[in-house]
N, C-alpha and C. Protein backbone atom coordinates (compact mmCIF):
# COMPACT_ATOMS: atom_id res chain seq x y z
N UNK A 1 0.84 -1.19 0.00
CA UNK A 1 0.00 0.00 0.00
C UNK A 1 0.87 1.24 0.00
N UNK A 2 0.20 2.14 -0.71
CA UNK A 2 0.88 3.32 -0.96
C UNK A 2 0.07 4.67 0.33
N UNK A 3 1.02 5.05 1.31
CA UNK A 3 0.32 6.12 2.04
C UNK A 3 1.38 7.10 2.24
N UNK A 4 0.39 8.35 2.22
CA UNK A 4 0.81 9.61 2.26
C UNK A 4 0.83 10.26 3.75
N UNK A 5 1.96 10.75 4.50
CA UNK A 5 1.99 11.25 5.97
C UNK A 5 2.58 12.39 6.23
N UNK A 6 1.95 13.45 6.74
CA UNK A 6 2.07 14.46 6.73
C UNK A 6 1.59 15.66 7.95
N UNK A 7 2.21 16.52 8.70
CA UNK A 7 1.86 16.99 9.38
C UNK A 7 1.99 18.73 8.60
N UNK A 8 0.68 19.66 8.86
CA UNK A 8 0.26 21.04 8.67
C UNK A 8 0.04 21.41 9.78
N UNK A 9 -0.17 22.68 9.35
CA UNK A 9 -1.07 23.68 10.80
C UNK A 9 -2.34 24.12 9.64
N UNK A 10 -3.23 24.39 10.08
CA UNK A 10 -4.88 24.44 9.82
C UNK A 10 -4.25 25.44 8.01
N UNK A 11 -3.73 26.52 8.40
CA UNK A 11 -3.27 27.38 6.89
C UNK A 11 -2.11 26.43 6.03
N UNK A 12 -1.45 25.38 6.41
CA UNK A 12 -1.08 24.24 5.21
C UNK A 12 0.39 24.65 5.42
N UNK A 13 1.19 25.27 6.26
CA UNK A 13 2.42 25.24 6.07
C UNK A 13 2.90 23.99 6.67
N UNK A 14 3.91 23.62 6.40
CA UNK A 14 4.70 22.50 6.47
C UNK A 14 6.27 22.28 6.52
N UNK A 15 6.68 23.44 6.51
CA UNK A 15 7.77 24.03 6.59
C UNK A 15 8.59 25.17 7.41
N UNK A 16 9.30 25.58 7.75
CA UNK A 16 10.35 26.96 7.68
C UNK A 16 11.74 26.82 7.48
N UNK A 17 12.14 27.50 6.78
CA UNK A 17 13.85 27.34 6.16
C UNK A 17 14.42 25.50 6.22
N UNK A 18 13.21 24.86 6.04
CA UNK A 18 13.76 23.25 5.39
C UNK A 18 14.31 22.46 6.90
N UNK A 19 13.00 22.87 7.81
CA UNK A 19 13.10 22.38 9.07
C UNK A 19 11.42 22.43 9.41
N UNK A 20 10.94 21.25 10.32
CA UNK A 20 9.62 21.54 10.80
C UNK A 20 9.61 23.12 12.13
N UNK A 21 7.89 23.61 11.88
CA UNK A 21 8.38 24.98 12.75
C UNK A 21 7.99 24.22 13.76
N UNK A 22 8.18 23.53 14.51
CA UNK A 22 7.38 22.91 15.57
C UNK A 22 7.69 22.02 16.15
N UNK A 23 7.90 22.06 17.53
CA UNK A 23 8.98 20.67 18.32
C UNK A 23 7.57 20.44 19.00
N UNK A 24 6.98 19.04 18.84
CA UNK A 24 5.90 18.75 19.30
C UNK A 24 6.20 17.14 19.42
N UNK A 25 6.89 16.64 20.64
CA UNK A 25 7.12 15.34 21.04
C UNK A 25 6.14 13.92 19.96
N UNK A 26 5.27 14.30 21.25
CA UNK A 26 4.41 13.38 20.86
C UNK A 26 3.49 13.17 19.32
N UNK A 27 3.75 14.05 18.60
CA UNK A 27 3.46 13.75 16.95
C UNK A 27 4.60 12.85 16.34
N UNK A 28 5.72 13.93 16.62
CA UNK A 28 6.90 12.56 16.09
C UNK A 28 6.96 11.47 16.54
N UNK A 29 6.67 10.95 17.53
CA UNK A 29 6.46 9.51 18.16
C UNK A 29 5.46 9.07 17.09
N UNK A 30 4.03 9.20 17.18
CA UNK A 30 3.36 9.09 16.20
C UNK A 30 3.72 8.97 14.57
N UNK A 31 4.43 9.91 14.35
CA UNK A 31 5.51 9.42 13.03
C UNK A 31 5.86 8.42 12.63
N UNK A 32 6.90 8.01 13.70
CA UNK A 32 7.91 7.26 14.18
C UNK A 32 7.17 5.42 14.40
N UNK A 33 6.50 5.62 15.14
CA UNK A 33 5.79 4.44 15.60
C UNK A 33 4.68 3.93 13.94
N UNK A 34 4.15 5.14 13.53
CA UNK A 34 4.01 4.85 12.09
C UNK A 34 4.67 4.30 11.05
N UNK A 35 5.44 4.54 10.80
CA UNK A 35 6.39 4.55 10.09
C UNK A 35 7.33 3.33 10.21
N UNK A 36 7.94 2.99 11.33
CA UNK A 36 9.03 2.20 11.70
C UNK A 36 8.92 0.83 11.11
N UNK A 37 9.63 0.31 10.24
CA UNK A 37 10.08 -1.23 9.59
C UNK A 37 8.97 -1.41 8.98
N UNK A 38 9.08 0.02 7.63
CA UNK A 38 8.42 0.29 6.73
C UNK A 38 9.56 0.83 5.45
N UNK A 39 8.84 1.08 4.10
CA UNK A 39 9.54 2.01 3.47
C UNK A 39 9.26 3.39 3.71
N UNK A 40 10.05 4.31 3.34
CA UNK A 40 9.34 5.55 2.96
C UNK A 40 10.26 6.10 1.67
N UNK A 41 9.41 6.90 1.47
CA UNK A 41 10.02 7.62 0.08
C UNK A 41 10.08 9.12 0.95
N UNK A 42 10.72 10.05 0.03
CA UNK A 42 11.34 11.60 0.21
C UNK A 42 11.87 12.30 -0.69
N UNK A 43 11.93 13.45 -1.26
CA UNK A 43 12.67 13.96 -1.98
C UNK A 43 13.98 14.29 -1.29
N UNK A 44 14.56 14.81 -2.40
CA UNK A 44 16.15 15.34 -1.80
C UNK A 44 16.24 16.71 -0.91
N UNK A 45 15.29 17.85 -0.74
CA UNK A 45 15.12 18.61 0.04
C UNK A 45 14.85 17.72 1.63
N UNK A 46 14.28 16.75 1.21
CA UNK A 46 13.45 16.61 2.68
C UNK A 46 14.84 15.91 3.01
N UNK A 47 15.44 15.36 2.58
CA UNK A 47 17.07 14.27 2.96
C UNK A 47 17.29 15.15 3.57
N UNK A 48 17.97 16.41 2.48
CA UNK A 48 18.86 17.28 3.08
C UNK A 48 18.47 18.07 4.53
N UNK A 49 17.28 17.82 4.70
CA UNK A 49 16.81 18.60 5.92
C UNK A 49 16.82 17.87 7.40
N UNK A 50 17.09 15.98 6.64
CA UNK A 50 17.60 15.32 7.62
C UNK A 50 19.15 15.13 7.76
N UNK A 51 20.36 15.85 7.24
CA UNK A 51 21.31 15.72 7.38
C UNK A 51 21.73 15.41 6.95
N UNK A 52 21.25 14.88 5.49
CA UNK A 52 21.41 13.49 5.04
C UNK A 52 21.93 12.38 5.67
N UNK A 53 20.65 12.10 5.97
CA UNK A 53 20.67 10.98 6.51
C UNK A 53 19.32 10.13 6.85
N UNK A 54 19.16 8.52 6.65
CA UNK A 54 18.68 7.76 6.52
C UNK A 54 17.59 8.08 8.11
N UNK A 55 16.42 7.59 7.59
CA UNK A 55 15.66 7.43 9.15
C UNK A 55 16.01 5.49 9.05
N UNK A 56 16.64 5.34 10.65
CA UNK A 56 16.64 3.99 11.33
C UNK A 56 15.39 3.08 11.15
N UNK A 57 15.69 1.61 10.97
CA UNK A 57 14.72 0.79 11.07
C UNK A 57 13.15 0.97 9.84
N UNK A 58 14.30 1.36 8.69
CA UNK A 58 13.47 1.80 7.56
C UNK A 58 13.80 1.64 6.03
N UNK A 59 13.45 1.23 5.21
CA UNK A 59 13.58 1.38 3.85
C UNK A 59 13.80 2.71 3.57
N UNK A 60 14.78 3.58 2.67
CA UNK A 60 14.38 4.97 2.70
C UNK A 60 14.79 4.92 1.41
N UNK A 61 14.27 5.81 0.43
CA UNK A 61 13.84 6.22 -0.97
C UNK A 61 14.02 7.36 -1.19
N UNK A 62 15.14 8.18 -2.01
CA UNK A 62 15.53 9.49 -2.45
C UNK A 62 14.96 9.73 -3.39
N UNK A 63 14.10 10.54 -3.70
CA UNK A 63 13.80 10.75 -5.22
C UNK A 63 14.81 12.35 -5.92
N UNK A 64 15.77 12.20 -6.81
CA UNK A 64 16.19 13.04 -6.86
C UNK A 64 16.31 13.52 -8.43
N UNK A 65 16.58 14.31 -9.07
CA UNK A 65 16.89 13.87 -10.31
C UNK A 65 18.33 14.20 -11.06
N UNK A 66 19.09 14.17 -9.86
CA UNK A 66 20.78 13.99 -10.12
C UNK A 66 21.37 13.11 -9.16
N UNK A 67 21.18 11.75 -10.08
CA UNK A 67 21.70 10.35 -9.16
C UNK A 67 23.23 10.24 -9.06
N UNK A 68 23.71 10.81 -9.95
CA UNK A 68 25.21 11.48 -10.06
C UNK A 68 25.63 11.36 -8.66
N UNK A 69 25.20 12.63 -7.98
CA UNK A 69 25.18 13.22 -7.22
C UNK A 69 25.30 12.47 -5.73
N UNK A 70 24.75 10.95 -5.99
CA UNK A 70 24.44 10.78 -4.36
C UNK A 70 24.95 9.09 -4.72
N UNK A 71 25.63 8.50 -3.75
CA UNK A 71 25.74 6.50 -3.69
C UNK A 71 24.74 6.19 -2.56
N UNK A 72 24.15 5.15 -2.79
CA UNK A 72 23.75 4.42 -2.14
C UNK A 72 24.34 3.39 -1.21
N UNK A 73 25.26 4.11 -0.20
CA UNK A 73 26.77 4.32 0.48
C UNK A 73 26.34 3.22 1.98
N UNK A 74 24.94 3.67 2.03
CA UNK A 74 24.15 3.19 3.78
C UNK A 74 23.23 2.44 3.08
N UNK A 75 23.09 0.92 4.17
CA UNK A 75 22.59 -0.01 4.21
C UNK A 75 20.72 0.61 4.11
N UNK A 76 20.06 0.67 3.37
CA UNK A 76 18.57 0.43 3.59
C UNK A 76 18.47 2.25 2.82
N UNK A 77 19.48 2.58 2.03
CA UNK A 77 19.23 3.43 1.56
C UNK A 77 19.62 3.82 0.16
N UNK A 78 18.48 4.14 -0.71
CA UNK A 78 18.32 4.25 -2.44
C UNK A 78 18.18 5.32 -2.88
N UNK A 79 18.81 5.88 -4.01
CA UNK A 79 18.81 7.36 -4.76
C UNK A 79 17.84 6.86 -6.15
N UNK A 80 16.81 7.18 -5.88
CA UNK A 80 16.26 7.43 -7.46
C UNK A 80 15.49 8.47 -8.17
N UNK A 81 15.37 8.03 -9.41
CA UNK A 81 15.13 9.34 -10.15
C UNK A 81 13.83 9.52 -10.86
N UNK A 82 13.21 8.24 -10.31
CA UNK A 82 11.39 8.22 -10.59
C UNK A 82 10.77 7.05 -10.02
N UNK A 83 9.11 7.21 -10.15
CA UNK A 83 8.79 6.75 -8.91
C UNK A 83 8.22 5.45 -9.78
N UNK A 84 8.04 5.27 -10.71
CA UNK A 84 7.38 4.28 -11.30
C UNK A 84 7.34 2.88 -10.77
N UNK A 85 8.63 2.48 -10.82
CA UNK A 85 8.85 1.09 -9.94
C UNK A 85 8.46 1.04 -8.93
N UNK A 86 8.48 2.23 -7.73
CA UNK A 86 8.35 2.12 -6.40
C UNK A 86 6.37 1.85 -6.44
N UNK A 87 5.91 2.65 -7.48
CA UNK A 87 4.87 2.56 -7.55
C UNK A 87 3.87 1.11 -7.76
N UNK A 88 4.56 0.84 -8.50
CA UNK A 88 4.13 -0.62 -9.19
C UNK A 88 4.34 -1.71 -7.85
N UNK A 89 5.46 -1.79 -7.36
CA UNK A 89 5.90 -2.71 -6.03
C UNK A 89 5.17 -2.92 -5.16
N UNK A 90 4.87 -1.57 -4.36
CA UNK A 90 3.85 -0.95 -3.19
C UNK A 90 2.39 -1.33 -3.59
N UNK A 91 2.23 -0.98 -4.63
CA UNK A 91 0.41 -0.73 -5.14
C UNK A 91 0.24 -2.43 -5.08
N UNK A 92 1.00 -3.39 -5.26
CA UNK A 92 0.60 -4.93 -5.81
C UNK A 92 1.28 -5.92 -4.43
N UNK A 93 1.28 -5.50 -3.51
CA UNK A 93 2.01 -6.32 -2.37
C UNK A 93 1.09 -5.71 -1.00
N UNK A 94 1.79 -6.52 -0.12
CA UNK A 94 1.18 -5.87 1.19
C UNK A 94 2.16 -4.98 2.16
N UNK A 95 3.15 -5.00 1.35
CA UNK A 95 4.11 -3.81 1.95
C UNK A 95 3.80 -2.51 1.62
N UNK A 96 3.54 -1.57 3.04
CA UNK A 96 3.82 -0.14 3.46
C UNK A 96 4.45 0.81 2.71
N UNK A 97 4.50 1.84 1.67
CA UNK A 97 5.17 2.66 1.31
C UNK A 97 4.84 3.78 1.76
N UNK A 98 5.42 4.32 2.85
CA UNK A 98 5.30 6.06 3.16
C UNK A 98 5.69 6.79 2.71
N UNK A 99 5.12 7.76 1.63
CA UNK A 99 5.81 9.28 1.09
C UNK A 99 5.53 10.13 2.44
N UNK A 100 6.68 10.46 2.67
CA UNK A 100 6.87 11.69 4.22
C UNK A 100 7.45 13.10 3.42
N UNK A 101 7.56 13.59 2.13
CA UNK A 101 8.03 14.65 1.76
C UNK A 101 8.77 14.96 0.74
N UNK A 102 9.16 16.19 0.40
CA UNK A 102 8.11 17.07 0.56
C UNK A 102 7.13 16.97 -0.69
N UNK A 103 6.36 18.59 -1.11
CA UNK A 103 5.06 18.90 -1.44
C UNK A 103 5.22 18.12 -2.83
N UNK A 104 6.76 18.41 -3.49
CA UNK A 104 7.28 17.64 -5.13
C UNK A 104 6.51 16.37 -4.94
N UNK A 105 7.02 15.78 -3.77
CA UNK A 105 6.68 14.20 -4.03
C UNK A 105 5.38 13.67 -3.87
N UNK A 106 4.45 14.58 -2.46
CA UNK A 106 3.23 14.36 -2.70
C UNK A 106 2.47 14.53 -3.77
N UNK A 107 2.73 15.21 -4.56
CA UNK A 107 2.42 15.72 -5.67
C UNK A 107 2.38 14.62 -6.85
N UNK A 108 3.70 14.09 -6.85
CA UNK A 108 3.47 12.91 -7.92
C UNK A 108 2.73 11.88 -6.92
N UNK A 109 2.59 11.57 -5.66
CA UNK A 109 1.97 10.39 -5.65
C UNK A 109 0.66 10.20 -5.23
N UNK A 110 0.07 11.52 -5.42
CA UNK A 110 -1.50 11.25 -4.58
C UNK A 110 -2.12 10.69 -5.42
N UNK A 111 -1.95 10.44 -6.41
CA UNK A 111 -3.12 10.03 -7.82
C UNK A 111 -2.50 8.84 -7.59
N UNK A 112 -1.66 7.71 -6.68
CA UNK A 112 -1.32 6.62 -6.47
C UNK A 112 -1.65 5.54 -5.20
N UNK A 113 -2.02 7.04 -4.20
CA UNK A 113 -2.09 6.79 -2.75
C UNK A 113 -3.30 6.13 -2.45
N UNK A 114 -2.62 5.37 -1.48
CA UNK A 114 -4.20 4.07 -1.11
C UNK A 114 -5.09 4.59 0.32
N UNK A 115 -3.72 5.28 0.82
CA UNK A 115 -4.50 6.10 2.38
C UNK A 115 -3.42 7.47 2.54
N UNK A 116 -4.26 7.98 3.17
CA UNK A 116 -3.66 9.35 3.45
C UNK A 116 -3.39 9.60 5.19
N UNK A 117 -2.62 10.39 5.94
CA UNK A 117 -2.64 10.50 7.29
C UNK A 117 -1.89 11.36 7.57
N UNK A 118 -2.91 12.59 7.61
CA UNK A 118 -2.88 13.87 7.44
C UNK A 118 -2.66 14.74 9.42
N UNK A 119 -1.62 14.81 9.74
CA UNK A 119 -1.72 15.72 10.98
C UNK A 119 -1.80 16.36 10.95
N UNK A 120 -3.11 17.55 11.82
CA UNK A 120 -3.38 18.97 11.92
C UNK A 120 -2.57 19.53 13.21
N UNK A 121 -2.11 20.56 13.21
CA UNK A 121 -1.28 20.80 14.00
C UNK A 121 -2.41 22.24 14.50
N UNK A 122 -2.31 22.42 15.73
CA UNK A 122 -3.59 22.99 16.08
C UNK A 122 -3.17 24.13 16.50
N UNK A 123 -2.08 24.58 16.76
CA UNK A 123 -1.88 26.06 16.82
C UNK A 123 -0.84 26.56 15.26
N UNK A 124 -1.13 27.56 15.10
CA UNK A 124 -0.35 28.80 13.85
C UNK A 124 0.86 28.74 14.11
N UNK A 125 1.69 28.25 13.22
CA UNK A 125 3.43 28.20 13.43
C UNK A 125 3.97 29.13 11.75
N UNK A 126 5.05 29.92 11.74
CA UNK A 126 5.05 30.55 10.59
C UNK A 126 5.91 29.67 9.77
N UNK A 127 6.05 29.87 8.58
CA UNK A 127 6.88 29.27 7.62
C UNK A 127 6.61 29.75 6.71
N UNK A 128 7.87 28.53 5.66
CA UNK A 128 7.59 29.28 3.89
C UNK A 128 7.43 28.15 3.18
N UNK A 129 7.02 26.93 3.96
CA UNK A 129 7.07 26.23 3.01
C UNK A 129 5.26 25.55 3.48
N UNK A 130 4.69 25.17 2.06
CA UNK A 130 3.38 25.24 2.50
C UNK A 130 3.12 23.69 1.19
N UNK A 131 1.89 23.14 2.24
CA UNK A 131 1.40 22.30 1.26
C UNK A 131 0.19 22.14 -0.38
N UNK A 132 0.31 21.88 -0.91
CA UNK A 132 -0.78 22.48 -1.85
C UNK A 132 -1.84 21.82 -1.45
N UNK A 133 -3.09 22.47 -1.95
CA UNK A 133 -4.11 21.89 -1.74
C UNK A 133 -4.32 20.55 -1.86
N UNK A 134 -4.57 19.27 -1.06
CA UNK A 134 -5.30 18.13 -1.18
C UNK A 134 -6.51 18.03 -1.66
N UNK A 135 -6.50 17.31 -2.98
CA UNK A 135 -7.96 17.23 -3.35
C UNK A 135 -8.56 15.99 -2.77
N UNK A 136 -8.99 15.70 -1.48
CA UNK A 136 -9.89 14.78 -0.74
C UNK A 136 -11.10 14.00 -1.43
N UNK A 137 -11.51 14.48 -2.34
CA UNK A 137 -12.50 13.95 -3.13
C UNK A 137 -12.38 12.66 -3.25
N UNK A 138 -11.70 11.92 -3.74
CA UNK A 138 -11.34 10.58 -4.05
C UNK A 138 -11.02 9.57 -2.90
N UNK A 139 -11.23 10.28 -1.45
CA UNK A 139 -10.87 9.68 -0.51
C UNK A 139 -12.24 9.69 1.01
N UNK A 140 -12.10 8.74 1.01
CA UNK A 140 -13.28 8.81 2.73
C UNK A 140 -12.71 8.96 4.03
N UNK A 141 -12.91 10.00 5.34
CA UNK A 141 -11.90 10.17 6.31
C UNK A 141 -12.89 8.97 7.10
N UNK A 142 -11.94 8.35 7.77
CA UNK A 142 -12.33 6.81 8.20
C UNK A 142 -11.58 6.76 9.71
N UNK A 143 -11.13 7.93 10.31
CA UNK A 143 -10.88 8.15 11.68
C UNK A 143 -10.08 9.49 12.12
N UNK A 144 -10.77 9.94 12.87
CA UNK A 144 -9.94 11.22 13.44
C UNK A 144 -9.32 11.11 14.94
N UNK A 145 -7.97 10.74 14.70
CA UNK A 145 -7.63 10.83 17.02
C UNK A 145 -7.21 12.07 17.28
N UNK A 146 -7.36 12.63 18.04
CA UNK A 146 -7.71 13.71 18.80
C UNK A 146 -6.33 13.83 20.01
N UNK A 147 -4.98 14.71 20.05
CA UNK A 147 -4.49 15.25 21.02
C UNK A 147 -4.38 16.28 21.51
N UNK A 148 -4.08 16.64 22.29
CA UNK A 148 -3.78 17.79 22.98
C UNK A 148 -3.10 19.10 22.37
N UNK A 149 -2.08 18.79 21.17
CA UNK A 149 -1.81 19.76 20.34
C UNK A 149 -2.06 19.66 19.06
N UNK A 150 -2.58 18.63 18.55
CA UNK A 150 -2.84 17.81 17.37
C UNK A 150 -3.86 16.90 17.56
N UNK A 151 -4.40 17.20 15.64
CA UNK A 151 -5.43 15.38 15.81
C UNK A 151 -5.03 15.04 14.37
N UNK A 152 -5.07 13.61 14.23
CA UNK A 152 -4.91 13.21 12.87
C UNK A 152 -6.20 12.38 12.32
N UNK A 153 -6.10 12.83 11.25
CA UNK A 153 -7.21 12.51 10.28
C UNK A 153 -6.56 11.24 9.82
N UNK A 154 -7.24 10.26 9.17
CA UNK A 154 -6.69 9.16 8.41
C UNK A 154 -8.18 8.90 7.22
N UNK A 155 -7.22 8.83 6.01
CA UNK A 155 -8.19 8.91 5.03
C UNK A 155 -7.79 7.44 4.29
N UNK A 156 -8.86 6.93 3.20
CA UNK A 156 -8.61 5.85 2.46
C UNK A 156 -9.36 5.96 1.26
N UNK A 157 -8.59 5.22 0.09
CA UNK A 157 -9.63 6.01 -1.21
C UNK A 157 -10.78 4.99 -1.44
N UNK A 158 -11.42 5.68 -2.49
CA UNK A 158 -12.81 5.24 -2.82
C UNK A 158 -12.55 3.77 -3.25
N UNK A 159 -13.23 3.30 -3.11
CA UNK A 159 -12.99 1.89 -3.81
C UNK A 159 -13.60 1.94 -5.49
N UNK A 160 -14.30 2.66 -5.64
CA UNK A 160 -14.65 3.18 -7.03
C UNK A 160 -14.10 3.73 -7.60
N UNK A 161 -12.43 4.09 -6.82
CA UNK A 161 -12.14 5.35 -7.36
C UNK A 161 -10.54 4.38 -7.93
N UNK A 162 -10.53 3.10 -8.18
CA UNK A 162 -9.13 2.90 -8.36
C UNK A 162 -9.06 2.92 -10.05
């Protein structure tokens, strides 16, 4: 399965200077605990914003489009330059593919995505980097949990809609 994970604040930023604006524990746990001894995919902004460097106990997926540029140097970690294969793999198995970033990559894969899991971040944090509109249409929200600084939505698509 192909899912999309993502944390906003209510106006859609998702960013500031290629860092989250927001140290909020317990979402990244939530991430984390999501995520963990899974794949995920990322563009090369979002790498670079981890240091480059791999998230632990994970498949991780560069999408870049100067493979030149980068080896596949660390164990559980791939530079590529389109998503097609990853697409085809994920969509026909029962393995997890998380796109975690950024907006480039959601972008190519929502017209692929099987669930969505969308965090609202409940207070106004500034930034410059913002998400584009989600067109939800194609998808049913099928649970909302509720915290203290955050709630996450979890969406899944139409079954009519593949």
């Amino acid at each position: 399965m192909i899912k999309i994970i993502w944390a906003q604040t209510k106006s859609g930023v998702i960013g500031k200077d290629a860092k989250l604006p927001w140290n909020i524990p317990e979402e990244m746990k939530h991430f984390k605990k999501t995520t963990i001894n899974s794949s995920v995919l990322m563009g090369r902004k979002t790498f670079t914003s981890m240091n480059n460097k791999k998230l632990p106990n994970r498949i991780n997926y560069v999408l870049t489009k100067n493979l030149d540029s980068y080896k596949d140097n660390q164990d559980g970690l791939f530079f590529i330059n389109n998503v097609d294969s990853l697409i085809e793999e994920y969509q026909t198995n029962e393995k997890d593919l998380y796109v975690i970033g950024g907006n480039s990559v959601f972008s190519k894969m929502i017209d692929s995505a099987d669930q969505l899991i969308r965090t609202i971040i409940k207070e106004e944090y500034e930034g410059n980097v913002y998400i584009d509109e989600v067109n939800l249409t194609k998808f049913d929200k099928i649970n909302v949990v509720e915290y203290k600084d955050f709630y996450i939505e979890y969406f899944t698509r139409r079954k009519d809609d593949n």
